[in-house]
C-alpha atoms as a PDB file:
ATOM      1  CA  UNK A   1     -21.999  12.966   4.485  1.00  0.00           C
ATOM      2  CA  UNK A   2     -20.851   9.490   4.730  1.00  0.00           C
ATOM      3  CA  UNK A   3     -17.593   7.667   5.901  1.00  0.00           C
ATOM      4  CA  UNK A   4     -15.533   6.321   3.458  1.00  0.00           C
ATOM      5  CA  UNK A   5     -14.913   2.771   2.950  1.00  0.00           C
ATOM      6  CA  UNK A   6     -11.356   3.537   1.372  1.00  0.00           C
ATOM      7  CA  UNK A   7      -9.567   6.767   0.815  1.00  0.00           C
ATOM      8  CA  UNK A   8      -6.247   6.205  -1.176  1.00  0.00           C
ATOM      9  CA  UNK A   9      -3.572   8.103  -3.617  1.00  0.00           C
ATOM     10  CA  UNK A  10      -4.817   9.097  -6.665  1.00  0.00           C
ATOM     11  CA  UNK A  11      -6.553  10.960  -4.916  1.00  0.00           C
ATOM     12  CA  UNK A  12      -9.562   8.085  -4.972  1.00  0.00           C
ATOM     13  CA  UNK A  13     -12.709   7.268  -2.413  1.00  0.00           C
ATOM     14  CA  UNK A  14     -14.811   4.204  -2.445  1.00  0.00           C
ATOM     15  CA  UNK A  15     -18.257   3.465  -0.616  1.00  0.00           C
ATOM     16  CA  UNK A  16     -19.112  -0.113   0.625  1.00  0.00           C
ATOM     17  CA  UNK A  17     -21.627  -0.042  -2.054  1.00  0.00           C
ATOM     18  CA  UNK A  18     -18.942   0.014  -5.019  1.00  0.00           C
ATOM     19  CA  UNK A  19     -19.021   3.578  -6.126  1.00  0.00           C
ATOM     20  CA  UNK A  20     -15.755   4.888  -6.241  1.00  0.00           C
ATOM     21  CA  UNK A  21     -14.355   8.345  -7.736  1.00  0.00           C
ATOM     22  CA  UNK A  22     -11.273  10.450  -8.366  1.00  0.00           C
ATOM     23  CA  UNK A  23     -10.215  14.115  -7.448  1.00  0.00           C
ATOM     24  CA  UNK A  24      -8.003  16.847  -8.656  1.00  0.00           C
ATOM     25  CA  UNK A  25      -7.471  19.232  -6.422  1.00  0.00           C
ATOM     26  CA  UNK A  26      -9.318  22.829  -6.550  1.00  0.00           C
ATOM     27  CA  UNK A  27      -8.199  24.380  -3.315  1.00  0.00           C
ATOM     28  CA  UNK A  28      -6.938  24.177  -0.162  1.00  0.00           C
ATOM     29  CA  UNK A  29      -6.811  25.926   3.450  1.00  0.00           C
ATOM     30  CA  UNK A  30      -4.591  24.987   6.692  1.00  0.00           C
ATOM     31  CA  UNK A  31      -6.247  22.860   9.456  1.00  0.00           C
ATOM     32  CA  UNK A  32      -6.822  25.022  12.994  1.00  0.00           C
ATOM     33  CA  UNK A  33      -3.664  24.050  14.530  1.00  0.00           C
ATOM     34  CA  UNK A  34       0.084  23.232  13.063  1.00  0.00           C
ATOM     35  CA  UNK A  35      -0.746  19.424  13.409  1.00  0.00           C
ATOM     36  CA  UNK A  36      -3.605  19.028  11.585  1.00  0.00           C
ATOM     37  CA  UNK A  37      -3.358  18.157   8.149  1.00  0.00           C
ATOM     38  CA  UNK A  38      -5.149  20.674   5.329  1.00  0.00           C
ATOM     39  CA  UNK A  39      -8.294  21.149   4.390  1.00  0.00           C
ATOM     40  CA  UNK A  40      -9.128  20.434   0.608  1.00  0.00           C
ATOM     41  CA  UNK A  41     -11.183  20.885  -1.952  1.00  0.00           C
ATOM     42  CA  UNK A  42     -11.361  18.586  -4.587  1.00  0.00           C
ATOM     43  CA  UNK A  43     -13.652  18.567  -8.276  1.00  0.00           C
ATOM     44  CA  UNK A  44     -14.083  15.150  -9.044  1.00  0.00           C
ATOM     45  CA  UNK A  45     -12.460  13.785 -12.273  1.00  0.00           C
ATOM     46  CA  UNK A  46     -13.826  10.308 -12.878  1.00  0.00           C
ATOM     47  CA  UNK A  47     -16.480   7.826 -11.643  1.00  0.00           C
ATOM     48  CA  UNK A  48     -16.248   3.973 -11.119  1.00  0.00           C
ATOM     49  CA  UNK A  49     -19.051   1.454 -10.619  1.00  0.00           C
ATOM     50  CA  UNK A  50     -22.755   2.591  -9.586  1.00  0.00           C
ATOM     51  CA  UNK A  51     -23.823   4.027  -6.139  1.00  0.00           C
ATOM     52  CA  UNK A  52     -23.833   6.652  -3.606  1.00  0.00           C
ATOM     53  CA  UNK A  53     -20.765   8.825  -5.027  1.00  0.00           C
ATOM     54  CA  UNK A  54     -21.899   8.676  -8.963  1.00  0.00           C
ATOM     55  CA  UNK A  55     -24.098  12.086  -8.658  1.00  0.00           C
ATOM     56  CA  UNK A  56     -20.894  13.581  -7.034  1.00  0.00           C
ATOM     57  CA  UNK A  57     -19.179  16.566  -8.460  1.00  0.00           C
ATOM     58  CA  UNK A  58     -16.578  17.543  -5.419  1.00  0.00           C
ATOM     59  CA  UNK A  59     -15.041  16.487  -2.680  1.00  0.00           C
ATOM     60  CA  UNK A  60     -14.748  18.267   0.487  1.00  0.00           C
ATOM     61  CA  UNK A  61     -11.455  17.259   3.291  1.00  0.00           C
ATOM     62  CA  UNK A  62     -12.831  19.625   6.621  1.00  0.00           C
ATOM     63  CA  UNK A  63     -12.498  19.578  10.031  1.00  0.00           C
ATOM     64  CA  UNK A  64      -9.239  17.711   9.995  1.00  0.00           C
ATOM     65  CA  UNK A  65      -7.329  16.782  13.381  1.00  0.00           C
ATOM     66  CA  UNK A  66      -4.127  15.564  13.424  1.00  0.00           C
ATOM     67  CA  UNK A  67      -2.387  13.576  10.703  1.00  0.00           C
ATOM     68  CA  UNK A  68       0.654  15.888   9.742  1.00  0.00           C
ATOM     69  CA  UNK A  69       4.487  13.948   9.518  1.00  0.00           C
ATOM     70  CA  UNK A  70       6.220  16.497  10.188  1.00  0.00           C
ATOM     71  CA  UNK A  71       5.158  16.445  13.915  1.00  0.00           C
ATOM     72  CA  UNK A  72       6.031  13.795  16.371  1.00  0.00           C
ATOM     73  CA  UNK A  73       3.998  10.629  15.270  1.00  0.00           C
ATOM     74  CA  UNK A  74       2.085   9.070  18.726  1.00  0.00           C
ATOM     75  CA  UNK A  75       1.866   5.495  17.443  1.00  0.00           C
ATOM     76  CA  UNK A  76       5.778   3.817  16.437  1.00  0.00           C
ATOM     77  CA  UNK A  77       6.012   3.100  12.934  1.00  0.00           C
ATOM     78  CA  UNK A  78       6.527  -0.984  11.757  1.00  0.00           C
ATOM     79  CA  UNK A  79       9.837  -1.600  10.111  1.00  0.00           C
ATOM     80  CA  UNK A  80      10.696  -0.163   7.265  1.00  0.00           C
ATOM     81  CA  UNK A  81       6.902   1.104   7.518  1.00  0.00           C
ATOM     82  CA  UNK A  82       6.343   5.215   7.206  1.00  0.00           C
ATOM     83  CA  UNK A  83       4.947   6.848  10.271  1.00  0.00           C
ATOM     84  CA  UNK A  84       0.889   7.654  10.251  1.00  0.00           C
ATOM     85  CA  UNK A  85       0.024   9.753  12.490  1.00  0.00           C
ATOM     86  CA  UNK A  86      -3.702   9.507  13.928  1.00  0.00           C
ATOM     87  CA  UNK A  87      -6.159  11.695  12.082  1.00  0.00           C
ATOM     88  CA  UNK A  88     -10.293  12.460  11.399  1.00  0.00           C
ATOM     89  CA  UNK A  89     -11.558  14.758   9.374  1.00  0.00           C
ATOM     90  CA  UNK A  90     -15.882  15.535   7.923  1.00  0.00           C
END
């Protein structure tokens, strides 16, 4: 396992060392309590630039804590900005 430089829509995930790919999503089950966002299961659908994450077939979204809008959000969002709750996930 290693952190992710960038996680974005799409969905997408790059690696310091340029490798980047993109994921369709392949299943899903709810995080332990009501706050935490789901975990996912992704197959990946394309590859970018050479690295780490070009052997990779899926991506896995477990362990998540935290992270879901529709409970109270602890940090204030900027104006006009949409509230992000705190989250981590493996």
């Amino acid at each position: 396992m290693r952190p992710c430089r960038s996680h974005y829509a799409g969905p997408n995930w790059e690696l310091a060392d340029g490798s980047a790919v993109t994921g369709k999503a392949a299943g899903n089950a709810p995080g332990a309590t009501a706050a935490d966002i789901p975990w996912l299961k992704l197959d990946v659908t394309s590859h970018r630039g050479s690295g780490a994450l070009t052997p990779v077939t899926t991506v896995q979204r477990i362990n998540t804590h935290g992270g879901k809008l529709d409970v109270p959000a602890t940090r204030p969002a900027s104006s006009g900005a949409r509230p992000t709750p705190p989250t981590t996930s493996s």
